[in-house]
C-alpha atoms as a PDB file:
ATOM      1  CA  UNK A   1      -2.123  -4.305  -2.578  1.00  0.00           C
ATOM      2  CA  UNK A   2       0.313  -3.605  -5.592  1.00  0.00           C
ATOM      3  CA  UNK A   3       1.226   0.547  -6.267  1.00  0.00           C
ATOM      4  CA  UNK A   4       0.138  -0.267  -9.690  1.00  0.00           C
ATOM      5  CA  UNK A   5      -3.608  -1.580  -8.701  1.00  0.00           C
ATOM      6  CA  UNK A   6      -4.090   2.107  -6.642  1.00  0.00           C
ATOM      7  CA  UNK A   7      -3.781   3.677  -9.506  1.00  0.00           C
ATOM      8  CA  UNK A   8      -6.863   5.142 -11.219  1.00  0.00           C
ATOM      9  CA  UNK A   9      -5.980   6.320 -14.564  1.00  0.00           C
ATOM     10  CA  UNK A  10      -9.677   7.833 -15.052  1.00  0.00           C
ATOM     11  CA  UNK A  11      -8.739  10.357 -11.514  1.00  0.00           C
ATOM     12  CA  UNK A  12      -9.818  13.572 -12.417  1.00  0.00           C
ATOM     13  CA  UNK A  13      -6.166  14.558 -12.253  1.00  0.00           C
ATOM     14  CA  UNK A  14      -4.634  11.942 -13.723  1.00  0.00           C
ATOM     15  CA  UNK A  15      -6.753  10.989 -16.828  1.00  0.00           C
ATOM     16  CA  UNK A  16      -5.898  14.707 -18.753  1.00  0.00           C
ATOM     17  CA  UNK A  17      -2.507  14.287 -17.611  1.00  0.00           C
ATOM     18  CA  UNK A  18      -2.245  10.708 -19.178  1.00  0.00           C
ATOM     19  CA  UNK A  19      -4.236  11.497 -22.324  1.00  0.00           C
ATOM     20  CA  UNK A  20      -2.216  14.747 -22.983  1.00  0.00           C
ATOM     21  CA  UNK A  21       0.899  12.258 -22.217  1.00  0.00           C
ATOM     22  CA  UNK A  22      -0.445   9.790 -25.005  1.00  0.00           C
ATOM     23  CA  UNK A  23      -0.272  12.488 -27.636  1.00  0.00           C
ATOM     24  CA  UNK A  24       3.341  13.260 -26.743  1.00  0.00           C
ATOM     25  CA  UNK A  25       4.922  10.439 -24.842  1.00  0.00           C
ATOM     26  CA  UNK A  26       7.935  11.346 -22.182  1.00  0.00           C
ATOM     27  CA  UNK A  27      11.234   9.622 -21.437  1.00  0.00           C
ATOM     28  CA  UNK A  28      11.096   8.609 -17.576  1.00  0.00           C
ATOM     29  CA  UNK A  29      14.037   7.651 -15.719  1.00  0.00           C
ATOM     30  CA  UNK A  30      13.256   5.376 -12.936  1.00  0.00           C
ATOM     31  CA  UNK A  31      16.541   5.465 -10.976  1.00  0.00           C
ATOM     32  CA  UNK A  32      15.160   2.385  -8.774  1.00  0.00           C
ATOM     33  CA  UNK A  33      14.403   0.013 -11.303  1.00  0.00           C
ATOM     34  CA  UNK A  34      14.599  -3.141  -9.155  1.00  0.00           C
ATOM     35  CA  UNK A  35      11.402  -2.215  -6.928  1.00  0.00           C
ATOM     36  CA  UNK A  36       8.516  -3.926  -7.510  1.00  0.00           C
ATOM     37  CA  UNK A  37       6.231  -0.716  -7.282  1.00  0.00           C
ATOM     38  CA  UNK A  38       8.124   1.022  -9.705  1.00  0.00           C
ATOM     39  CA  UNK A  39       8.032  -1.584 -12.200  1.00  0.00           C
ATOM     40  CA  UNK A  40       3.882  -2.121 -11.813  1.00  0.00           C
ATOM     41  CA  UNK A  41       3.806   1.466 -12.485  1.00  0.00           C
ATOM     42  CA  UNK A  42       6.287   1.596 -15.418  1.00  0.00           C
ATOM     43  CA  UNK A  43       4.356  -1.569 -16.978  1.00  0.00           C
ATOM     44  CA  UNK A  44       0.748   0.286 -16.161  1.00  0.00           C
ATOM     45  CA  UNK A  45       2.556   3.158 -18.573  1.00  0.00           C
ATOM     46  CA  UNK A  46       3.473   1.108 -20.880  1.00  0.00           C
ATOM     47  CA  UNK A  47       0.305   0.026 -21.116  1.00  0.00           C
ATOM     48  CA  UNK A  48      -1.363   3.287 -21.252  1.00  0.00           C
ATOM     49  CA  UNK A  49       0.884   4.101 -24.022  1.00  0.00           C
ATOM     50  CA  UNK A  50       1.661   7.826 -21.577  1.00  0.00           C
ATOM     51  CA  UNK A  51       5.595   6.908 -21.016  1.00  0.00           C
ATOM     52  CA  UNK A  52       8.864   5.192 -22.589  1.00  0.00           C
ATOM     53  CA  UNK A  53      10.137   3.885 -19.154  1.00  0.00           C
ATOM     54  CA  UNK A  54      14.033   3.867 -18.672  1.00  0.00           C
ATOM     55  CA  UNK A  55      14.536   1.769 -15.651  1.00  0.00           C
ATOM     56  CA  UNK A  56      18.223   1.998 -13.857  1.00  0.00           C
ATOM     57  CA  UNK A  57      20.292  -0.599 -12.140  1.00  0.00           C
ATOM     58  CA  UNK A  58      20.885  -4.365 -12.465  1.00  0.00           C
ATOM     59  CA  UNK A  59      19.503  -6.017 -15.377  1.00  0.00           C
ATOM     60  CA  UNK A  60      19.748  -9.254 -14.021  1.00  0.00           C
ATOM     61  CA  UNK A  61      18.382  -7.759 -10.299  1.00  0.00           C
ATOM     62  CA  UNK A  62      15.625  -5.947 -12.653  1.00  0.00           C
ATOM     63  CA  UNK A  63      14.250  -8.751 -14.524  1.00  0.00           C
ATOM     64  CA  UNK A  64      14.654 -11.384 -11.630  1.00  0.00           C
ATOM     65  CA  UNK A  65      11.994  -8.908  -9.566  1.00  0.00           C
ATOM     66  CA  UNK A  66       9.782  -8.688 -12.676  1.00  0.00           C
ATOM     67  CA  UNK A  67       9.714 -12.406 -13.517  1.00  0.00           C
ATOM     68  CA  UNK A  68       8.738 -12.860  -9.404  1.00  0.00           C
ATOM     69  CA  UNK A  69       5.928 -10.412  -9.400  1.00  0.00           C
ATOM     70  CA  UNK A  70       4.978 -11.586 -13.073  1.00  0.00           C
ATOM     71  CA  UNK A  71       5.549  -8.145 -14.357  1.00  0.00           C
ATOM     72  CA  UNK A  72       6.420  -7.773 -18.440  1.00  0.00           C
ATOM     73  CA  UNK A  73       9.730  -5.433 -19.184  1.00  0.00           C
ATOM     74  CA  UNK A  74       8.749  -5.133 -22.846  1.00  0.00           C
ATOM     75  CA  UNK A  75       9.169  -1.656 -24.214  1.00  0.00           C
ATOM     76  CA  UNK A  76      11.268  -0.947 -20.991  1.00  0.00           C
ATOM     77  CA  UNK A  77      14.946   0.175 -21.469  1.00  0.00           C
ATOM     78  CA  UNK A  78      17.180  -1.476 -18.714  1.00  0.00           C
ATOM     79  CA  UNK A  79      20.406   0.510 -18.122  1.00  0.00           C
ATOM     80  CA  UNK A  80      23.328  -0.547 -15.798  1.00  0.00           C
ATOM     81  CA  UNK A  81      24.724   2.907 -15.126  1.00  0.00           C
ATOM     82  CA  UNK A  82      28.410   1.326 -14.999  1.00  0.00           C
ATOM     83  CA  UNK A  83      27.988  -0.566 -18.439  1.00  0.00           C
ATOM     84  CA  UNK A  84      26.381   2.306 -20.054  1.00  0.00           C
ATOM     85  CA  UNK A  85      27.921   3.336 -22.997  1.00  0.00           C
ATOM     86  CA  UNK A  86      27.736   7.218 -21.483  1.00  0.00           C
ATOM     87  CA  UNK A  87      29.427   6.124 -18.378  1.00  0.00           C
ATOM     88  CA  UNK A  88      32.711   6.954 -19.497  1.00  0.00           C
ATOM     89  CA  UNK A  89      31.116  10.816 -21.389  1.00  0.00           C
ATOM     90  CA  UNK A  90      29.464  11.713 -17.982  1.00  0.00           C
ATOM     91  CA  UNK A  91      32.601  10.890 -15.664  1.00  0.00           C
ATOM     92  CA  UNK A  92      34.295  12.950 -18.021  1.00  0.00           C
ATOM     93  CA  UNK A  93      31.802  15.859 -18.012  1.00  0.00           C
ATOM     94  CA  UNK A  94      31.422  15.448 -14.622  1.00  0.00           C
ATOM     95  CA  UNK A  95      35.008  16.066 -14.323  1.00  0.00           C
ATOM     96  CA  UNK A  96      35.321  19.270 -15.463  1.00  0.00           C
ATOM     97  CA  UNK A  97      32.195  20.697 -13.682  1.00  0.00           C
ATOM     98  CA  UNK A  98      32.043  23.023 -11.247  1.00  0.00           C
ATOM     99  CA  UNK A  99      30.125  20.394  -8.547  1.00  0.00           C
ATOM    100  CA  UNK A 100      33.828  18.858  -8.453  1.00  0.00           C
ATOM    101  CA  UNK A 101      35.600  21.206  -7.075  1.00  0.00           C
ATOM    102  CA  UNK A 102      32.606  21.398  -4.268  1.00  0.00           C
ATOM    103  CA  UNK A 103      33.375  17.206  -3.693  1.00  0.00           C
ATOM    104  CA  UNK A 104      37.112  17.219  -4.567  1.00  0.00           C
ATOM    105  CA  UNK A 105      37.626  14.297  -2.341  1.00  0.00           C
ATOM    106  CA  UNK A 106      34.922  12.086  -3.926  1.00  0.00           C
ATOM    107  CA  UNK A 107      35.664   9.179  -6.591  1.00  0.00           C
ATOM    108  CA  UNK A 108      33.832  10.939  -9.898  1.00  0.00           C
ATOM    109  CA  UNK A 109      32.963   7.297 -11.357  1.00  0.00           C
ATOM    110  CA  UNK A 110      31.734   6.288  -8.064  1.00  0.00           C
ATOM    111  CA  UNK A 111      29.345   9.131  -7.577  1.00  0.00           C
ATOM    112  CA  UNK A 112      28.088   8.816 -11.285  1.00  0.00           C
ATOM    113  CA  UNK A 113      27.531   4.916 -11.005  1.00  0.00           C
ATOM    114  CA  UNK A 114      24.548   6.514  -8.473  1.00  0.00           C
ATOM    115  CA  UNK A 115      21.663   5.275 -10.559  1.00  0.00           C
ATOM    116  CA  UNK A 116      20.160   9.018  -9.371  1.00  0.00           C
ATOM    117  CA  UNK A 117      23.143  11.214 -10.236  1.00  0.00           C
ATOM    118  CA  UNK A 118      23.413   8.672 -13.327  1.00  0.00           C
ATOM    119  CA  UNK A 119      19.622   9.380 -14.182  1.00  0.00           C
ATOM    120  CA  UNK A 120      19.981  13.521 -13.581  1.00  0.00           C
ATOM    121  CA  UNK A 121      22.695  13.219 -15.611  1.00  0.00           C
ATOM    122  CA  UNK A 122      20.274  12.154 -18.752  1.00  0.00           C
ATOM    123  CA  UNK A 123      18.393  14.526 -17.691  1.00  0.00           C
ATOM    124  CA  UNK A 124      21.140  17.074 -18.061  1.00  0.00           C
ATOM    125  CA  UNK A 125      22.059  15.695 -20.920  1.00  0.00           C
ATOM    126  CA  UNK A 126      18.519  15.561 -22.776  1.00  0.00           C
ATOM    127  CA  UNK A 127      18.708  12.061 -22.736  1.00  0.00           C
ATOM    128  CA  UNK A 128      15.425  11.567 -20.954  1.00  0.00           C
ATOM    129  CA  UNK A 129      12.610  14.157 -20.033  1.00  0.00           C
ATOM    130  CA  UNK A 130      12.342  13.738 -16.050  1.00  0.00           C
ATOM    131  CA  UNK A 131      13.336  11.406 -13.299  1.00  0.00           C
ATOM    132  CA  UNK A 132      11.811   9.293 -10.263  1.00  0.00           C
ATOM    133  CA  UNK A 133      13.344   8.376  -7.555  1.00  0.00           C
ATOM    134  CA  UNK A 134      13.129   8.165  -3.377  1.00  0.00           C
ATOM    135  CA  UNK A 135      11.226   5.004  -3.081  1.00  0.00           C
ATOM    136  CA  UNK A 136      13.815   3.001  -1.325  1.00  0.00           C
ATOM    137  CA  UNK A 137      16.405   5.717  -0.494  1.00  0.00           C
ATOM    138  CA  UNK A 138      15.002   9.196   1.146  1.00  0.00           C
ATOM    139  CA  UNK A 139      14.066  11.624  -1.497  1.00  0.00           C
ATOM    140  CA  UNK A 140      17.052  14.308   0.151  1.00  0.00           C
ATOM    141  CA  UNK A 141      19.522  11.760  -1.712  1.00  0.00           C
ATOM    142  CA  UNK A 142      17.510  12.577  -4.876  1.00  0.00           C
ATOM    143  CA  UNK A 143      16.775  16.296  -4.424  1.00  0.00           C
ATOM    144  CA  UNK A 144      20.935  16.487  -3.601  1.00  0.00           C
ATOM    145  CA  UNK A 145      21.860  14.780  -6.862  1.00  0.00           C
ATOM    146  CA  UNK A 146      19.850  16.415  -8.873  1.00  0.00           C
ATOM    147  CA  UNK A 147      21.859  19.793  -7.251  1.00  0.00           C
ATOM    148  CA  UNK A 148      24.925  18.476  -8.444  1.00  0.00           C
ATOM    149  CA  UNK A 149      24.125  17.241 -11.698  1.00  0.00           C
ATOM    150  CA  UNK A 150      21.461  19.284 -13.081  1.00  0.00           C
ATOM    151  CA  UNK A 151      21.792  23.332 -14.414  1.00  0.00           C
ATOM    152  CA  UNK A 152      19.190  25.249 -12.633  1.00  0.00           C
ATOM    153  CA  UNK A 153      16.969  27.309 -15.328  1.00  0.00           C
ATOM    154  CA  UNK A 154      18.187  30.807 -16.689  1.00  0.00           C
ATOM    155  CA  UNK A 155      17.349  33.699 -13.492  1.00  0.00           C
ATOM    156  CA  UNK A 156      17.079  30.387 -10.885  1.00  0.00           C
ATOM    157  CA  UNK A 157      20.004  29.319  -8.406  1.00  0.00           C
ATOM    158  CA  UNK A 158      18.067  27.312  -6.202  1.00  0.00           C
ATOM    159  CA  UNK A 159      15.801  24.407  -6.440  1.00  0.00           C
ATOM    160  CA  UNK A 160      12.118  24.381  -5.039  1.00  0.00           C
ATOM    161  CA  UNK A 161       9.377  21.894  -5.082  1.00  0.00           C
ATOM    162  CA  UNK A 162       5.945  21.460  -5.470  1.00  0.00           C
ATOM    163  CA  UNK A 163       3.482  18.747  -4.140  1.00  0.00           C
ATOM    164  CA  UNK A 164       0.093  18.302  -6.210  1.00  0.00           C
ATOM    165  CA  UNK A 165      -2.912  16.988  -3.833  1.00  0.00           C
ATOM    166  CA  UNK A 166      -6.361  15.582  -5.363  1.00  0.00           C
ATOM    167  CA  UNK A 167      -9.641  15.342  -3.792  1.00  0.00           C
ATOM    168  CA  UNK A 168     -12.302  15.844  -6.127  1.00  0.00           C
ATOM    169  CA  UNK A 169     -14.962  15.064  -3.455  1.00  0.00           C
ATOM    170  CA  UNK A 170     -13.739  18.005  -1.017  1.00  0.00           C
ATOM    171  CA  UNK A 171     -15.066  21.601  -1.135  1.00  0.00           C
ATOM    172  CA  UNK A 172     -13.037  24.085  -1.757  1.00  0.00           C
ATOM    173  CA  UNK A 173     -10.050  22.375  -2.441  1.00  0.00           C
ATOM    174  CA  UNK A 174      -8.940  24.465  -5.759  1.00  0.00           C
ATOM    175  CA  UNK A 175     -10.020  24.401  -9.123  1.00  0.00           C
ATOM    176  CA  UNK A 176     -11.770  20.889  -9.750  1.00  0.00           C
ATOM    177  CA  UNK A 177     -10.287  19.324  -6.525  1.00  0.00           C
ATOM    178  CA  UNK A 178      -6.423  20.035  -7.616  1.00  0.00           C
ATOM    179  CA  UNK A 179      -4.376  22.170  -5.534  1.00  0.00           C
ATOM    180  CA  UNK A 180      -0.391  22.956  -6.225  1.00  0.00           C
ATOM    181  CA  UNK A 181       1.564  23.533  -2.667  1.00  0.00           C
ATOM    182  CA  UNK A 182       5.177  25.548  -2.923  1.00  0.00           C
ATOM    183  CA  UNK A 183       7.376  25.184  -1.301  1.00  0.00           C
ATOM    184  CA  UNK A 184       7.223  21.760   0.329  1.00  0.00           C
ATOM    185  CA  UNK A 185      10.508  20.317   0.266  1.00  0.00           C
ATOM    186  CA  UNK A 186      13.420  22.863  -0.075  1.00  0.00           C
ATOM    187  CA  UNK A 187      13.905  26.080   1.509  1.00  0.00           C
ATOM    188  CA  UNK A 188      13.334  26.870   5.303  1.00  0.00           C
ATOM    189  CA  UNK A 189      12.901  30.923   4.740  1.00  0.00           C
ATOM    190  CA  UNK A 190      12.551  31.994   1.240  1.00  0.00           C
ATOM    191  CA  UNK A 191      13.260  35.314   0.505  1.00  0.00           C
ATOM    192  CA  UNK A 192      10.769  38.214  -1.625  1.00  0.00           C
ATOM    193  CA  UNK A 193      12.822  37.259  -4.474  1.00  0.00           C
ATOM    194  CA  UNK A 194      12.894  33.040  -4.258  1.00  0.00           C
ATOM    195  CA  UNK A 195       9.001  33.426  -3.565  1.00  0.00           C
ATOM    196  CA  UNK A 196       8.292  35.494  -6.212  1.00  0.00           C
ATOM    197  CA  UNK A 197      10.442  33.075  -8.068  1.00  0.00           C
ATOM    198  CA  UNK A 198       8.883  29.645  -6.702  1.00  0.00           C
ATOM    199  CA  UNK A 199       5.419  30.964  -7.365  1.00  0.00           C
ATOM    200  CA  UNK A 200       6.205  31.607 -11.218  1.00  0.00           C
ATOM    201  CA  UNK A 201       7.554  27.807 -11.498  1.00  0.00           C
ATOM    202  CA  UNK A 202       4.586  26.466  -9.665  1.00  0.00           C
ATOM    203  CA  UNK A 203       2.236  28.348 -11.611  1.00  0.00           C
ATOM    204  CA  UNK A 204       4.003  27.168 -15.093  1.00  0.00           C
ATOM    205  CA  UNK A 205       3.521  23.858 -13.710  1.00  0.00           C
ATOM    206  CA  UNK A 206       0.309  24.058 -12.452  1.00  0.00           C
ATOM    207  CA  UNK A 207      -1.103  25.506 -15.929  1.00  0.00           C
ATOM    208  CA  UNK A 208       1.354  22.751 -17.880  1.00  0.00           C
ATOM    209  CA  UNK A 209      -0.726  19.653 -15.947  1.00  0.00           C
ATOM    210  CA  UNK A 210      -3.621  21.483 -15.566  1.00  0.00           C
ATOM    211  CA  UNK A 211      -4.405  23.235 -19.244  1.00  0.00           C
ATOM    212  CA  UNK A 212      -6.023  26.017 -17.818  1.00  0.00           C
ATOM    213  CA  UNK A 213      -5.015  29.489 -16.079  1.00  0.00           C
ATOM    214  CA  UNK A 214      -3.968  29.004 -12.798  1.00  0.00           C
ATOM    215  CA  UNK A 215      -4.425  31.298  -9.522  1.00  0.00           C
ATOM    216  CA  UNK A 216      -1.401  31.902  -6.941  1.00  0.00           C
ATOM    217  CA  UNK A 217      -2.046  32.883  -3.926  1.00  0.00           C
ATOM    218  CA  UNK A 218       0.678  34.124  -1.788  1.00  0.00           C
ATOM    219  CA  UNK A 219      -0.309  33.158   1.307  1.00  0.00           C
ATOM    220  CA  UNK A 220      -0.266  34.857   4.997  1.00  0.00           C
ATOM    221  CA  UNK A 221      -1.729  35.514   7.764  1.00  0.00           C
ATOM    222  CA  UNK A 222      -3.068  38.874   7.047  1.00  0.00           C
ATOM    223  CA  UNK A 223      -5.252  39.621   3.568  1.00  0.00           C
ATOM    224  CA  UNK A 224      -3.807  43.154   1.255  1.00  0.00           C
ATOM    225  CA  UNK A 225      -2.569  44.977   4.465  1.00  0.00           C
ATOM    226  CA  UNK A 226      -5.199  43.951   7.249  1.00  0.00           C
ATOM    227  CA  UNK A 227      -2.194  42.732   9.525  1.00  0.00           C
ATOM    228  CA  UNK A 228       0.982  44.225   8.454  1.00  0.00           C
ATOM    229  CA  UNK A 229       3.750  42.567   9.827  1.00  0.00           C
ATOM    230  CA  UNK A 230       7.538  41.464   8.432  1.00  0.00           C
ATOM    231  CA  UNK A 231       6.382  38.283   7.093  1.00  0.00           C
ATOM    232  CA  UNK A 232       2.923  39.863   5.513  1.00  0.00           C
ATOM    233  CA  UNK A 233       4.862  42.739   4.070  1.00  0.00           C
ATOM    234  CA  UNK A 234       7.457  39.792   2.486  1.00  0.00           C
ATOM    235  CA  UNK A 235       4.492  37.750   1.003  1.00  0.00           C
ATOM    236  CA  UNK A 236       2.922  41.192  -0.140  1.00  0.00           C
ATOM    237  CA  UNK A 237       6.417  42.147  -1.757  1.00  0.00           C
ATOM    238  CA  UNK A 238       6.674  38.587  -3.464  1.00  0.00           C
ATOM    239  CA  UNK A 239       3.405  38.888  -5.383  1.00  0.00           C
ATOM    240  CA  UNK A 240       4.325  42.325  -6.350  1.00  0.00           C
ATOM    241  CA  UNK A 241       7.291  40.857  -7.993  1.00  0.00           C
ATOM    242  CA  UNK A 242       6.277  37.814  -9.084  1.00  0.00           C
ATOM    243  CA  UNK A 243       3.352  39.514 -11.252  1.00  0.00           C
ATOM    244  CA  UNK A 244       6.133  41.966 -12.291  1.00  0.00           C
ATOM    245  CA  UNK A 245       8.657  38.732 -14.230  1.00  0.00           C
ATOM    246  CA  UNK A 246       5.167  36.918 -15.105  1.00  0.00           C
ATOM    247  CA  UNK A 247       4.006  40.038 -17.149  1.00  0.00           C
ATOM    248  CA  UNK A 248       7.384  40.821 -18.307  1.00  0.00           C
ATOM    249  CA  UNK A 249       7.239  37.356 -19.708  1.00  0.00           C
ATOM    250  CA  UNK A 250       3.635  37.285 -21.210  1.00  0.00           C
ATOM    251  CA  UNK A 251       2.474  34.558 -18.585  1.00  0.00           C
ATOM    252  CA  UNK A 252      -0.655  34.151 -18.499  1.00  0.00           C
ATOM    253  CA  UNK A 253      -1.106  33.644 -14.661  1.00  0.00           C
ATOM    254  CA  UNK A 254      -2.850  35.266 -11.852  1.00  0.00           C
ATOM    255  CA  UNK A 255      -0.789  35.955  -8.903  1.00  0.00           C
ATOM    256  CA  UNK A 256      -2.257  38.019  -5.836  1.00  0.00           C
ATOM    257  CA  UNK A 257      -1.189  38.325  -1.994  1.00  0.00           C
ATOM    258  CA  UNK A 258      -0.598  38.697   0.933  1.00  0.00           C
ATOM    259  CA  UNK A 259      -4.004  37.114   1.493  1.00  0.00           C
ATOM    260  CA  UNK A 260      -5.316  34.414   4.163  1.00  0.00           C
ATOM    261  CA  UNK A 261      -6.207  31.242   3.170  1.00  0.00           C
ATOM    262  CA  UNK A 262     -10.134  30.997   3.421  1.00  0.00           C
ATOM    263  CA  UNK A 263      -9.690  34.496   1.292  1.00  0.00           C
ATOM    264  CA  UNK A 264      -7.859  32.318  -1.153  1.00  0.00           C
ATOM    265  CA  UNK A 265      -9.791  29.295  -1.479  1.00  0.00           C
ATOM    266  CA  UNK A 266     -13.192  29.917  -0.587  1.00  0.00           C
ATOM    267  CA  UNK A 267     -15.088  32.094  -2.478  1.00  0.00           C
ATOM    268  CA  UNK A 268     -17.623  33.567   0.161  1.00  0.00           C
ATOM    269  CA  UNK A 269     -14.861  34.357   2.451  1.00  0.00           C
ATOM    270  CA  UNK A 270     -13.408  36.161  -0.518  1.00  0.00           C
ATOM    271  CA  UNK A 271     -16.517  38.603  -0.965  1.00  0.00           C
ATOM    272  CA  UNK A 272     -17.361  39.175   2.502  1.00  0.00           C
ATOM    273  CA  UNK A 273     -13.953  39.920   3.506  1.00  0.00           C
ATOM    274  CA  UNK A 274     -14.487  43.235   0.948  1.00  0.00           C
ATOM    275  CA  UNK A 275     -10.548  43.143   0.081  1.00  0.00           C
ATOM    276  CA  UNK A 276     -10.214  42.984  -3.639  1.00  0.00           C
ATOM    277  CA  UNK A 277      -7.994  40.417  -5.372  1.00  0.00           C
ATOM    278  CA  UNK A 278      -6.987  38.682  -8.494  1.00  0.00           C
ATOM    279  CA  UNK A 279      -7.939  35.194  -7.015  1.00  0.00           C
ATOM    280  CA  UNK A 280     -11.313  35.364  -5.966  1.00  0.00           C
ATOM    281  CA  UNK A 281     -11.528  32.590  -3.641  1.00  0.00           C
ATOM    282  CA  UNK A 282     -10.708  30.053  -6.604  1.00  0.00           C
ATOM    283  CA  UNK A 283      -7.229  29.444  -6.019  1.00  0.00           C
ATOM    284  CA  UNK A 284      -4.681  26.397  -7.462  1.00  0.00           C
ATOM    285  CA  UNK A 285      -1.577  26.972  -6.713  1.00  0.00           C
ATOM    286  CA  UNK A 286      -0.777  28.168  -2.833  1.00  0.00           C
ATOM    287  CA  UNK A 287       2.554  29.538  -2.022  1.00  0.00           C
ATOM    288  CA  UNK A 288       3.904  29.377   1.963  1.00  0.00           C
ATOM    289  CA  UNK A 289       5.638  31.980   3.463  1.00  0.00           C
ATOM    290  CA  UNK A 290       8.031  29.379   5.365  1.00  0.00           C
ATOM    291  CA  UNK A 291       8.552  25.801   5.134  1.00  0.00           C
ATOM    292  CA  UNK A 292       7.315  25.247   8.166  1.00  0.00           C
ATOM    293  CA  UNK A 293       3.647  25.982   7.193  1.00  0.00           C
ATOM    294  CA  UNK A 294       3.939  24.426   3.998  1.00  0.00           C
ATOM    295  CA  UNK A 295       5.540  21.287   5.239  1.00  0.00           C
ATOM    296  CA  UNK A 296       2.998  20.866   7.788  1.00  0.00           C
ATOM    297  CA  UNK A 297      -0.014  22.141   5.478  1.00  0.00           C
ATOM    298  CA  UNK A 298       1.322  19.498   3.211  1.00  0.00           C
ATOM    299  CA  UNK A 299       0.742  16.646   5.845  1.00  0.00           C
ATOM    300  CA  UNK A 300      -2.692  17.665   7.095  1.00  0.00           C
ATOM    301  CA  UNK A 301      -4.660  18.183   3.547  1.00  0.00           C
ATOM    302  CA  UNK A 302      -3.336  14.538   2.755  1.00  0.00           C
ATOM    303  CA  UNK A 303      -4.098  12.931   6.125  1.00  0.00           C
ATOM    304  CA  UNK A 304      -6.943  14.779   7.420  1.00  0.00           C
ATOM    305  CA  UNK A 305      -8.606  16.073   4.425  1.00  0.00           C
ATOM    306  CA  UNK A 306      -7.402  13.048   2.606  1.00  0.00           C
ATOM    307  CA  UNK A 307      -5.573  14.480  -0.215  1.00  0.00           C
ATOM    308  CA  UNK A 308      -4.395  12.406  -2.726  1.00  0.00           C
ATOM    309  CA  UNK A 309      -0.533  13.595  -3.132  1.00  0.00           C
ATOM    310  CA  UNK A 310       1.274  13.433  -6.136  1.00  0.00           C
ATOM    311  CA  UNK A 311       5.083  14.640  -6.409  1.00  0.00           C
ATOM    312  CA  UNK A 312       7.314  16.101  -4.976  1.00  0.00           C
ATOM    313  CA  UNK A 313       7.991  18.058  -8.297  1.00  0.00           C
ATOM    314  CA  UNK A 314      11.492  19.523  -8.406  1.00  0.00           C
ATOM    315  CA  UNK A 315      10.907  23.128  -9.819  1.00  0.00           C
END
């Protein structure tokens, strides 16, 4: 079965998503432009009218996979990161950055021929509005370009990420069947202040593809002081702060903790556990204390609950 022929445009997460999408279109950079999966679901977008697909590598490897699979490239830009004309402005850029002087020994035109340092590098450059990658490669070769090429947001030096699962059909599973996990991918043990930090960029996401006001929950194993412990007191600390730079910011989020994870999601547990909180059993956006137990939570809402996943997003 083709990637492009699983996808359900009318998914309760996917059809806002895609109609907000068609009101503004985005410029995607897919830095594997030769797979077959990636160009079904760059044609689908074209279709859908959601996305201007910029598709890197080969031309002639590009087009020879979409003639095979019978896949159009119309309204598809094809870029050969060595023939671009930016090759030669991002070497030089590149150049005088400080990520050289962290790979002194590497050949700059070598590393920025990389169709993903090449695409992070429009990103960078506000040439295109996000990028896809980790299909063929493993997404760490992603996630480490994009450290090297892309400026982290003003009061962020780190990167986090986010994965977005879907099942509509499963109770409890956030607000209509959506659920934002944080932080995946990235950092094996966050401190107060990069989990305060990771839980305001997965809330702004969450109420960007969402359109409604989300609900963190900082999660533990103890609920507001029931267990206090290093790691409770650390997720208790984070939502402290992260409510502090969301209200000194005017965001309009919720953000509560510590507090377990039935407290968080399911709204019974909520009441009868008699601890007050901002969340109320209705949460979207769940933040791990550790990547351990989001990495693994990760893995068993998609393959036992059967979560639809969508991401990583790089926050």
């Amino acid at each position: 079965m083709s990637a492009a022929s699983t996808i359900d445009p009318e998914q309760p997460f996917l059809k806002p998503l895609i109609e907000r999408l068609k009101r503004h279109p985005k410029r995607i950079v897919f830095a594997e432009g030769d797979d077959p999966r990636v160009l079904e679901a760059a044609a689908l977008l074209v279709k859908l009218e959601a996305v201007a697909p910029i598709l890197l590598g080969k031309r002639s490897a590009i087009r020879e996979t979409a003639k095979k699979h019978g896949i159009s490239t119309d309204l598809m830009m094809l870029i050969n990161p060595e023939k671009s004309s930016d090759f030669e402005l991002f070497c030089s850029r590149f150049k005088h950055s400080e990520e050289l002087r962290k790979h002194a020994t590497s050949n700059i035109a070598e590393m920025v021929a990389h169709p993903d340092r090449f695409g992070a590098l429009m990103v960078q450059y506000g040439q295109a509005d996000a990028i896809i990658g980790g299909n063929q490669s493993l997404p760490s070769t992603l996630f480490r370009a994009l450290r090297q090429m892309v400026a982290p947001l003003p009061g962020m030096n780190f990167m986090s990420s986010a994965l977005v699962l879907s099942s509509p059909d499963m109770p409890h599973f956030g607000h209509e069947g959506v659920l934002f996990l944080a932080d995946t991918a990235f950092i094996p043990d966050p401190t107060v202040e990069e989990l305060a930090r990771i839980a305001i960029e997965t809330g702004k996401l969450a109420a960007t593809l969402l359109g409604h006001k989300p609900k963190v929950a900082m999660l533990s194993f103890s609920t507001k002081g029931s267990f206090p412990d290093k790691s409770s007191n650390k997720m208790a600390a984070a939502a402290t702060l992260a409510r502090e730079i969301a209200d000194h910011h005017h965001m309009d989020i919720d953000i509560d903790g510590e507090i377990q994870a039935d407290v968080a999601l399911v709204p019974e547990m909520s009441e009868e556990k008699g601890r007050p909180n901002l969340i109320h059993g209705d949460a979207d956006v769940l933040i791990f204390p550790d990547l351990n137990s989001g990495h693994i939570s990760a893995k068993l809402l998609e393959h036992v609950a059967g979560g639809t996943p969508y991401g990583r997003f790089v926050l």
